[in-house]
Protein backbone atom coordinates (compact mmCIF):
# COMPACT_ATOMS: atom_id res chain seq x y z
CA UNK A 1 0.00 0.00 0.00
CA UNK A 2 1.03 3.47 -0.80
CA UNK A 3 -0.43 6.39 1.14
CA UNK A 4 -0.77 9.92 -0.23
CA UNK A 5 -1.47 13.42 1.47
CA UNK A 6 -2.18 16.53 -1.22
CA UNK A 7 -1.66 19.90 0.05
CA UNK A 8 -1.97 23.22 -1.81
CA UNK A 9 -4.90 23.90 -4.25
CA UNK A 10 -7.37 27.03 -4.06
CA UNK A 11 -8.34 30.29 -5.80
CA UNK A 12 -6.45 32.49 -7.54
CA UNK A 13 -7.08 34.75 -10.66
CA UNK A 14 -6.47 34.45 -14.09
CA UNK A 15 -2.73 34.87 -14.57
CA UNK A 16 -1.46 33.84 -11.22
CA UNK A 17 0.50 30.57 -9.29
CA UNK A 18 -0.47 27.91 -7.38
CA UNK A 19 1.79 24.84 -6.25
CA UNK A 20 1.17 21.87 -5.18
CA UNK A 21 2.66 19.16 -3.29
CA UNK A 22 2.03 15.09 -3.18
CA UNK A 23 4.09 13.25 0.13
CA UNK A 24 4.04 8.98 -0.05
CA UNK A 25 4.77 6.85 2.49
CA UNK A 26 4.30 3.41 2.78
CA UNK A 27 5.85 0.88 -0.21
CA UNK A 28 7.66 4.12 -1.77
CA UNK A 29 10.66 1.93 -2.70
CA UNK A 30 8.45 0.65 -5.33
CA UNK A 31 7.17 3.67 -6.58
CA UNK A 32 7.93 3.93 -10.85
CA UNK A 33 6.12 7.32 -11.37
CA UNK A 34 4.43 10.01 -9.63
CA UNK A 35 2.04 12.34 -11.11
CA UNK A 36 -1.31 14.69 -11.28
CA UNK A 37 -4.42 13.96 -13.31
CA UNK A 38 -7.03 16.88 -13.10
CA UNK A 39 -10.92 16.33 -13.47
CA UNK A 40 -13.86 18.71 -13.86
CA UNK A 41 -17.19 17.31 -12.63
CA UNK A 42 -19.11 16.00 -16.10
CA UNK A 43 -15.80 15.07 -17.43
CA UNK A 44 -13.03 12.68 -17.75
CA UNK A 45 -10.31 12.48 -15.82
CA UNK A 46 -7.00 13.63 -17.59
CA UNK A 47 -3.42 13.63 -17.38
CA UNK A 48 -1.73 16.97 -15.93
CA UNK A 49 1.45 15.34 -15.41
CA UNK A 50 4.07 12.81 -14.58
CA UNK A 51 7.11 11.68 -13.16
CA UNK A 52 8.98 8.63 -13.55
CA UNK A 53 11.37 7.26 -11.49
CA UNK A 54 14.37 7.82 -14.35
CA UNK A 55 12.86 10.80 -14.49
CA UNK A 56 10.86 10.82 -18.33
CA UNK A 57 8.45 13.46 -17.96
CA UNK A 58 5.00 14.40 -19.74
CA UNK A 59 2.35 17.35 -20.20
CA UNK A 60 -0.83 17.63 -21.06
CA UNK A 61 -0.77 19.96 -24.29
CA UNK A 62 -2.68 22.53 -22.66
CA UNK A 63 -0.32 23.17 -20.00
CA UNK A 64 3.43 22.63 -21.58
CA UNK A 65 5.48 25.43 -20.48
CA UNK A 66 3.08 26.88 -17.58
CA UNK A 67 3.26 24.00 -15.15
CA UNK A 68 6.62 22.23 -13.83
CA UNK A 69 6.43 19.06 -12.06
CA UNK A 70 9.04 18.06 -10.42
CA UNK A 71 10.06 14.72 -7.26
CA UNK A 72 12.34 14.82 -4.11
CA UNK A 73 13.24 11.51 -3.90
CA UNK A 74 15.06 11.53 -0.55
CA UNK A 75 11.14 12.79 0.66
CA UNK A 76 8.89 10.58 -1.57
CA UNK A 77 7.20 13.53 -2.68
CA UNK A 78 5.91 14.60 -5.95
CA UNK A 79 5.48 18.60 -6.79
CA UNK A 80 3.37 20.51 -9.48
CA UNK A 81 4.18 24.31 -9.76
CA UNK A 82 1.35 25.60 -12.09
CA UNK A 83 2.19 29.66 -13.33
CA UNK A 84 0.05 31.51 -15.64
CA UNK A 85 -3.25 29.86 -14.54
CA UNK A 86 -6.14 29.95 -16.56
CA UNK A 87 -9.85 29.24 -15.69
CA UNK A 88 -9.92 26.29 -18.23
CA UNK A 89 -7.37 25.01 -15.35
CA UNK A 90 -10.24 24.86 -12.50
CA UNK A 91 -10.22 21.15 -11.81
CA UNK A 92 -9.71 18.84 -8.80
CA UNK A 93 -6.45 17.93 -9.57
CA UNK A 94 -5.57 13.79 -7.98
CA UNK A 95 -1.96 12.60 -6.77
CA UNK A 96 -1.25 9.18 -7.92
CA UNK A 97 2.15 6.62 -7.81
CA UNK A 98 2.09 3.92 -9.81
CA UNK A 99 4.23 1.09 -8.49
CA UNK A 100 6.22 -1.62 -10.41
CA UNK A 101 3.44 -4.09 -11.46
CA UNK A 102 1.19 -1.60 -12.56
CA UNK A 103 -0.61 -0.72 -9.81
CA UNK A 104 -1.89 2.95 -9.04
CA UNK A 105 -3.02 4.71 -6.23
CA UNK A 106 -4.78 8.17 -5.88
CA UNK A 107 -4.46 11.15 -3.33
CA UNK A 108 -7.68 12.65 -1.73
CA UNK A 109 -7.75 15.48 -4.43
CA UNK A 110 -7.41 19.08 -4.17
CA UNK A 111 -9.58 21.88 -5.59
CA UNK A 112 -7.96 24.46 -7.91
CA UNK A 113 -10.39 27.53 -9.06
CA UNK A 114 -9.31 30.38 -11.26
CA UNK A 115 -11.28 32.89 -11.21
CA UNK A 116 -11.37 36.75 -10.61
């Protein structure tokens, strides 16, 4: 079992920077990626980003070069700096790992509203 705790999230306006911050504990030594899906109630859940352990990383299209995610391995935690927000960007956004073997588990989720 992997545990996750989310922190960060909220409301800012158009333009401006939240980060956010995913710490695992539990079976981290088998951890293979770490990353943030978003979802807005009525639709699918999508990628944001992710992590992998030998450190491959991937966007969604819509937000290459405005959010950075980034890992501490020595603290098992995953990090998603998101700049130039936009309202399209209001989602819960979900921590996941994915371990060797495939599986995956999720964070709580954390609310992110843009909006002035």
């Amino acid at each position: 079992q992997v545990q996750l705790v989310e922190s960060g999230g909220g409301l800012v306006q158009p333009g401006g920077s939240l980060s956010l911050s995913c710490a695992a504990s539990g079976r981290v030594f088998q951890i293979y990626a770490m990353g943030w899906d978003r979802q807005v109630p009525g639709a699918q859940r999508e990628l944001a980003a992710r992590i992998t352990r030998d450190d491959r990383i991937d966007y969604l299209d819509s937000v290459k070069g405005r959010f950075t995610i980034s890992r501490d391995n020595a603290k098992n935690t995953v990090y998603l700096q998101m700049n130039s927000l936009k309202p399209e960007d209001t989602a819960i956004y979900y921590c996941y790992v994915i371990v060797y073997g495939g599986e995956t588990y999720w964070g709580q989720g954390t609310q992110v509203t843009v909006s002035s």
